[in-house]
C-alpha atoms as a PDB file:
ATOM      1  CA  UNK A   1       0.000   0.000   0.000  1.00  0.00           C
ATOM      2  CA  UNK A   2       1.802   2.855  -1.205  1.00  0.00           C
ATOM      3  CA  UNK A   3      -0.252   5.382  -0.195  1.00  0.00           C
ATOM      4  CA  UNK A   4       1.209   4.646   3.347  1.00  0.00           C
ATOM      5  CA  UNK A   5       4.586   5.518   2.428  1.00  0.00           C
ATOM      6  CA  UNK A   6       3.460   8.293   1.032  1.00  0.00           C
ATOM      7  CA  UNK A   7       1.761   9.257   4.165  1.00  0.00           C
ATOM      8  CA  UNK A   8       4.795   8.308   6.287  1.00  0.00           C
ATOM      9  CA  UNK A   9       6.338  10.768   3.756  1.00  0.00           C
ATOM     10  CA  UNK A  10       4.520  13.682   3.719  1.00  0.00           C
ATOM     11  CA  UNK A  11       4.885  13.136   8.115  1.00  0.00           C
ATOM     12  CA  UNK A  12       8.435  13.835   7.416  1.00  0.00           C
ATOM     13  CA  UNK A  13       8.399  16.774   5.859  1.00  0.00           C
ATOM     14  CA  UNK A  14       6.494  17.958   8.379  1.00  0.00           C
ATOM     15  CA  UNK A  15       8.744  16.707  11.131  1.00  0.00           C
ATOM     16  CA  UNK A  16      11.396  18.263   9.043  1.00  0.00           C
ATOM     17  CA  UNK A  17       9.638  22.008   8.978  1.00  0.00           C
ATOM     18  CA  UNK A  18       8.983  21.482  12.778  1.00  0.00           C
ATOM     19  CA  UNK A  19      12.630  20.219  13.430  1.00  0.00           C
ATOM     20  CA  UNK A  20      13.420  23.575  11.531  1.00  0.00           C
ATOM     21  CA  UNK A  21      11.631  25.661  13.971  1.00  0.00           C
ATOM     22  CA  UNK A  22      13.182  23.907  16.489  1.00  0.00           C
ATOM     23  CA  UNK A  23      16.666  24.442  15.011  1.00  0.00           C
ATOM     24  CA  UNK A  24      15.937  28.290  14.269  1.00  0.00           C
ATOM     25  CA  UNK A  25      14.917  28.787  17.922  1.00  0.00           C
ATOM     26  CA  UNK A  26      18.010  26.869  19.028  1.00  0.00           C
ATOM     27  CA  UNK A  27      20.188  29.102  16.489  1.00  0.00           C
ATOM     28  CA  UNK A  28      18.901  32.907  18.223  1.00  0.00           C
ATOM     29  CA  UNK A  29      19.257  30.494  22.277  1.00  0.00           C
ATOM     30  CA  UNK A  30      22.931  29.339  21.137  1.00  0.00           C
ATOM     31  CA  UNK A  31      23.933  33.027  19.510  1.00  0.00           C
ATOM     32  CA  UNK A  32      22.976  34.819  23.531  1.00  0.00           C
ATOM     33  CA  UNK A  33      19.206  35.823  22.383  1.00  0.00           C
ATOM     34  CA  UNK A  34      16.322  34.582  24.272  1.00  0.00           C
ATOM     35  CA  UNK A  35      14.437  31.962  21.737  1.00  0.00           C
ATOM     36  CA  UNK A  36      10.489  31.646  21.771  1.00  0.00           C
ATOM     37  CA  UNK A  37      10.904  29.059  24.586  1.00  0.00           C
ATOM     38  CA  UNK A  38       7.045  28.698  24.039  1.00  0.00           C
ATOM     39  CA  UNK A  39       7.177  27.551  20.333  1.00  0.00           C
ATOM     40  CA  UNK A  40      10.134  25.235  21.295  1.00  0.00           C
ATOM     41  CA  UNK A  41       7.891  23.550  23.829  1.00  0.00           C
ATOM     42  CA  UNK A  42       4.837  23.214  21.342  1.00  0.00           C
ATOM     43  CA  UNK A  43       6.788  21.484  18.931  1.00  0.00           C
ATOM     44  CA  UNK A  44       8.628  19.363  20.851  1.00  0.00           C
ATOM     45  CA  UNK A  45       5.186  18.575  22.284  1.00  0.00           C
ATOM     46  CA  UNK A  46       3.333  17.588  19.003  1.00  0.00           C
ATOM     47  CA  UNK A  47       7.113  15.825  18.102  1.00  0.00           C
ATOM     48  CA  UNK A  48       6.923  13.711  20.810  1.00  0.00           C
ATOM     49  CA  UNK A  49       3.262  13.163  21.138  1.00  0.00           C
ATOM     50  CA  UNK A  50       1.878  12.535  17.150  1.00  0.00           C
ATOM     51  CA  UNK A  51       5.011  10.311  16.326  1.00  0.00           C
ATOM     52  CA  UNK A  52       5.228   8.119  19.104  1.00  0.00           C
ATOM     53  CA  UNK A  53       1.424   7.829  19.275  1.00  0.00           C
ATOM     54  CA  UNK A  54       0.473   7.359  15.983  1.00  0.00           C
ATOM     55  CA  UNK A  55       3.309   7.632  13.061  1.00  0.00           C
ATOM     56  CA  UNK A  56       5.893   5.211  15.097  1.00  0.00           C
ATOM     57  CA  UNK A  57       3.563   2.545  16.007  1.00  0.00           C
ATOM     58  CA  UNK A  58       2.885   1.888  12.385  1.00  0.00           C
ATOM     59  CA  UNK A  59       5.881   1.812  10.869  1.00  0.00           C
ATOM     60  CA  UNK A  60       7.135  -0.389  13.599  1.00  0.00           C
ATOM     61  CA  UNK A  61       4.839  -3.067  12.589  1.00  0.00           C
ATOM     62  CA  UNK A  62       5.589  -2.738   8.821  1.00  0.00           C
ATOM     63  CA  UNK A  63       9.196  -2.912   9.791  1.00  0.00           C
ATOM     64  CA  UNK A  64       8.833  -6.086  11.870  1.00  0.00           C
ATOM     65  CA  UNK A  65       6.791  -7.742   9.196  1.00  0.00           C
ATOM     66  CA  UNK A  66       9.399  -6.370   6.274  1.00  0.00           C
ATOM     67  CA  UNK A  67      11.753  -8.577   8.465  1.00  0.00           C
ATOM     68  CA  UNK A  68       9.885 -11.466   8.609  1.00  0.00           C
ATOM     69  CA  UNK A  69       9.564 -11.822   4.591  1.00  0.00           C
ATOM     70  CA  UNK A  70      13.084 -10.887   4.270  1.00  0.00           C
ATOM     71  CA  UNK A  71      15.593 -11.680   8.050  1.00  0.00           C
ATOM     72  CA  UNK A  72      18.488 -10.176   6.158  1.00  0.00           C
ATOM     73  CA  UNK A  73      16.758  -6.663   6.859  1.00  0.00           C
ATOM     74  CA  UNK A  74      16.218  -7.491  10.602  1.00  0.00           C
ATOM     75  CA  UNK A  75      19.095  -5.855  11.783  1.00  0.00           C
ATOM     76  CA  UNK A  76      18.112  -2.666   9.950  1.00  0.00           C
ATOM     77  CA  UNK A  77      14.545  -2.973  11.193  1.00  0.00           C
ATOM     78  CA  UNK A  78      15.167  -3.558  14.591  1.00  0.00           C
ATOM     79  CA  UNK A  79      17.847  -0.795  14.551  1.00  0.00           C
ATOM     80  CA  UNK A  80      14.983   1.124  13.349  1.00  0.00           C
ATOM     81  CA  UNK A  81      12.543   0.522  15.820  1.00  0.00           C
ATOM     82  CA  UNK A  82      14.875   0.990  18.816  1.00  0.00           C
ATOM     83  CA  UNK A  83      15.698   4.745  17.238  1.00  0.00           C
ATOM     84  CA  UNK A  84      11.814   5.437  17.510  1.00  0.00           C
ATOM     85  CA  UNK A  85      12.342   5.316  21.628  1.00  0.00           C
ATOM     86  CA  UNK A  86      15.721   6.766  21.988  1.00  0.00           C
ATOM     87  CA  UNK A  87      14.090   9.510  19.944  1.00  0.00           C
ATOM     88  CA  UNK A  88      11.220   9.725  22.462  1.00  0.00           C
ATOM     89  CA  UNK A  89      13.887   9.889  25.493  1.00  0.00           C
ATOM     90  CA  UNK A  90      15.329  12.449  24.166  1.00  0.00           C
ATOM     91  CA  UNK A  91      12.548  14.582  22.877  1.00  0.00           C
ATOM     92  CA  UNK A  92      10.751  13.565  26.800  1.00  0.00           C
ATOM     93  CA  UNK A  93      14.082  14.972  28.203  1.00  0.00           C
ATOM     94  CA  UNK A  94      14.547  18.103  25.729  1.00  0.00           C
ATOM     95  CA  UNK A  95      10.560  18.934  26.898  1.00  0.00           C
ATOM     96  CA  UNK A  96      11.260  18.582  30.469  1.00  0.00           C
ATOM     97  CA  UNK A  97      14.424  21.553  29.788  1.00  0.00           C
ATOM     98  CA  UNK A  98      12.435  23.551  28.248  1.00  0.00           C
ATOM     99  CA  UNK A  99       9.466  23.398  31.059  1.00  0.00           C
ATOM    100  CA  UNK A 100      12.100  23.802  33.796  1.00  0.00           C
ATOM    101  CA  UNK A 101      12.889  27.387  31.987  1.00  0.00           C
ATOM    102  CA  UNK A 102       9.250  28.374  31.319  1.00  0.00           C
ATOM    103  CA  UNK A 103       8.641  27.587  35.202  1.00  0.00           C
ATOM    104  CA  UNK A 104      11.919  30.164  35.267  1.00  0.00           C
ATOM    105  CA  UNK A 105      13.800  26.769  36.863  1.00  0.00           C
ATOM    106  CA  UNK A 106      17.569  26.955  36.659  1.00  0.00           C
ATOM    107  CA  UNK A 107      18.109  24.963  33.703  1.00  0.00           C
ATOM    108  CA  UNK A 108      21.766  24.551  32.438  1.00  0.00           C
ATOM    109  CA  UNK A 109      22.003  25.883  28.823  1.00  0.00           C
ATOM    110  CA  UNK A 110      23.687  22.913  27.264  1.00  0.00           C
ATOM    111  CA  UNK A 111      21.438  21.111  27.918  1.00  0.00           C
ATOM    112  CA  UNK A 112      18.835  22.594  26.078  1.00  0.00           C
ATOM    113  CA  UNK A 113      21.765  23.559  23.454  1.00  0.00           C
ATOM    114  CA  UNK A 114      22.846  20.270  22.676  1.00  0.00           C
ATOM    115  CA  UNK A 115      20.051  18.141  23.283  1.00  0.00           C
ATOM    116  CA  UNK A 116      17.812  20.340  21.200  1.00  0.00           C
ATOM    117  CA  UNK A 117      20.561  19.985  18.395  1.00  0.00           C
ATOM    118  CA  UNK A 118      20.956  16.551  19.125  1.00  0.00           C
ATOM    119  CA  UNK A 119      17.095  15.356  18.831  1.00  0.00           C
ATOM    120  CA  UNK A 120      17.102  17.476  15.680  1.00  0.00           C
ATOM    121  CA  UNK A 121      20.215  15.815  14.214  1.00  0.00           C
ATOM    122  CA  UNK A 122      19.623  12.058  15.150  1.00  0.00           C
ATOM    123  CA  UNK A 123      15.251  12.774  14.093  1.00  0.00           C
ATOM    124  CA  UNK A 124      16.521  13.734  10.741  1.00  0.00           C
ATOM    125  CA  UNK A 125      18.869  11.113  10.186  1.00  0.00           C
ATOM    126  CA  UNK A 126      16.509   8.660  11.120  1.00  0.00           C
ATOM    127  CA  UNK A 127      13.946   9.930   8.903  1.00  0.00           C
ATOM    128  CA  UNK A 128      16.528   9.464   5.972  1.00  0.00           C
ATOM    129  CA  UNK A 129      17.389   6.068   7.088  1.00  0.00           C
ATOM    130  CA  UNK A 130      14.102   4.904   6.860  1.00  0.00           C
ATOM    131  CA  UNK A 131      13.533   6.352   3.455  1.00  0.00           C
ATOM    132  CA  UNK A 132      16.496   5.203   2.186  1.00  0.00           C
ATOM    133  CA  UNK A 133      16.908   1.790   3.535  1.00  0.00           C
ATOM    134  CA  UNK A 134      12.984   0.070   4.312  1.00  0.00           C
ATOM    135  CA  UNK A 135      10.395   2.576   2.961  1.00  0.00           C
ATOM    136  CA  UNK A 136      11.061   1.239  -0.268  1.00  0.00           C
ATOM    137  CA  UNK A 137      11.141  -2.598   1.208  1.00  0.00           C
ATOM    138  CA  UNK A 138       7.840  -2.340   2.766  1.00  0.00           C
ATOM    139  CA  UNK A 139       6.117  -1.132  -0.201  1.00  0.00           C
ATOM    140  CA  UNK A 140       7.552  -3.824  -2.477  1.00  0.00           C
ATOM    141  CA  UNK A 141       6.700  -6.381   0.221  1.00  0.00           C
ATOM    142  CA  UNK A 142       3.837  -5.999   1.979  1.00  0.00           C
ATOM    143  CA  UNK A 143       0.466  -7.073   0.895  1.00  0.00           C
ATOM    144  CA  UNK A 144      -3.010  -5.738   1.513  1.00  0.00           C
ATOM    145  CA  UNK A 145      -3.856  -8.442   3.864  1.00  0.00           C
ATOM    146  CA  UNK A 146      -0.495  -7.157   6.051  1.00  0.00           C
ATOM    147  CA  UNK A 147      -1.647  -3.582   6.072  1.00  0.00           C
ATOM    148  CA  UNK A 148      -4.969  -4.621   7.274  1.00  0.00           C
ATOM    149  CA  UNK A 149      -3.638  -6.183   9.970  1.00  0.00           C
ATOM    150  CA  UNK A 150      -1.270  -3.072  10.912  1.00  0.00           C
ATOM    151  CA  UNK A 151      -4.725  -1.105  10.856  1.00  0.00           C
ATOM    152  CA  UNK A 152      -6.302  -3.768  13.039  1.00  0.00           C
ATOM    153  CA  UNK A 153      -3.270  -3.506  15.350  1.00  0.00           C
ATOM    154  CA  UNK A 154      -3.408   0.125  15.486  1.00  0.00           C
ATOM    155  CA  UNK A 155      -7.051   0.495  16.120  1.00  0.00           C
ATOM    156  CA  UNK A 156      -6.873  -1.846  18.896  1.00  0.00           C
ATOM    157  CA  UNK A 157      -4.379   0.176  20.585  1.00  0.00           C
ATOM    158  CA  UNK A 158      -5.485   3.509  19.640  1.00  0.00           C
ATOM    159  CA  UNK A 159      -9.140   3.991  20.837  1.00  0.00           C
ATOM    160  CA  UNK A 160     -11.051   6.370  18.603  1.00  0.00           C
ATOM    161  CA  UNK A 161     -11.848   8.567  21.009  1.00  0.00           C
ATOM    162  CA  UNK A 162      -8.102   9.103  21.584  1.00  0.00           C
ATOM    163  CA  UNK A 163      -7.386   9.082  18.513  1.00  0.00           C
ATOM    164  CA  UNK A 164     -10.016  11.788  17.356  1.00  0.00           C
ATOM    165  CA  UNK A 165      -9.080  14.220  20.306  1.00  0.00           C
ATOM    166  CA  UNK A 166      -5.322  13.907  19.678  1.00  0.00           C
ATOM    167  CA  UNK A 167      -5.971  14.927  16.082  1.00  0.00           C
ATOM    168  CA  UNK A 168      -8.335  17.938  16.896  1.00  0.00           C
ATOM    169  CA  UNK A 169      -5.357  18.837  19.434  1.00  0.00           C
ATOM    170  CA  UNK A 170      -2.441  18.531  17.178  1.00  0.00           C
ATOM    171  CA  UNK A 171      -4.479  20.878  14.862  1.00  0.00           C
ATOM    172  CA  UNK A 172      -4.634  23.334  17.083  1.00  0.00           C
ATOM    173  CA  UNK A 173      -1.260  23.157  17.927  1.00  0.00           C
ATOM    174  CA  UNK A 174      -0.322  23.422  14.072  1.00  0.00           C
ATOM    175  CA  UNK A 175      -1.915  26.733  14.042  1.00  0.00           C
ATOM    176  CA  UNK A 176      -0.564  27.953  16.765  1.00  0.00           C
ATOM    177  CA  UNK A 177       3.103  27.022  16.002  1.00  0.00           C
ATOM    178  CA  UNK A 178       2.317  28.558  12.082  1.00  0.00           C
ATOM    179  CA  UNK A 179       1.205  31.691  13.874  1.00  0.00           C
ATOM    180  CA  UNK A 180       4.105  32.010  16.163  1.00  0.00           C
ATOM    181  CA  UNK A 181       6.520  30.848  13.195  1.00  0.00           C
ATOM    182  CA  UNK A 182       4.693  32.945  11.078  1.00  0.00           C
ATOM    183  CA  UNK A 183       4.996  30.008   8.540  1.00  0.00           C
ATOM    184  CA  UNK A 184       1.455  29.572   7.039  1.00  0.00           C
ATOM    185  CA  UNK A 185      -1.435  31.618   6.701  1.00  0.00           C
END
């Protein structure tokens, strides 16, 4: 099911314009200015919450079941699918910084410094990894019968409810980073 990859797609480029932000606001904190600590937080919010609840999950089950048809590309798979919760730990950590400072906690600078440019650096590279080396695996390889059961899967953990007030969230919180980042209309 292409269409999928195409979704997972289209999710990075909008990580990537979000890791931007990020990596604009970390740019103006890292030259002595004081960064929109507020946008920082809202993306790394959304980052951390619309991945990991709804992009990851998915792709970890295509990725698992790309390895099963073919076990040469477990190692790649499960490398994969370990990056999704490093990438969560460090996002987690990178919100908890940027909290401390909004409560005006005494929050050491590298640490928002270089794990800001960190998550953005190892998000990014995982996003090309996946691209690169099973997005085009997984659409070769799996069938409609194995996306169905990834849906299955997902509904089962994802209740709609959840599901529906997550996305009415996140859209709010897209127009309030565009309006802050002055990015879209």
């Amino acid at each position: 099911m292409t269409d999928r990859i195409v979704r997972w797609r289209q999710d990075h480029d909008n990580f990537a314009q979000l890791l931007g932000i990020l990596e604009r606001q970390l740019d103006v904190f890292n030259d002595g200015g004081r960064p929109n600590y507020r946008l920082m937080l809202d993306v790394m919010h959304y980052m951390i919450h619309y991945p990991d609840g709804l992009h990851c999950p998915a792709e970890d089950l295509a990725f698992a079941k790309v390895a099963e048809v073919d076990p040469s590309l477990r190692p790649v798979a499960d490398a994969l699918i370990e990056e999704h919760h490093s990438l969560l730990e460090k996002g987690e950590a990178l919100v908890q910084h940027l909290e401390g400072v909004l409560n005006d906690e005494f929050v050491e600078r590298k640490l928002i410094a270089l794990g800001g440019l960190e998550y953005a650096l190892c998000f990014r590279r995982h996003m090309h990894r996946e691209e690169e080396e099973l997005f085009p695996t997984v659409a070769k390889c799996l069938r409609g019968e194995d996306w169905a059961e990834i849906d299955r899967v997902i509904a089962l953990r994802d209740a709609p409810m959840y599901t529906q007030t997550m996305m009415v969230g996140f859209s709010a919180l897209r127009h309030r980073i565009a309006a802050d980042a002055r990015i879209l209309p």
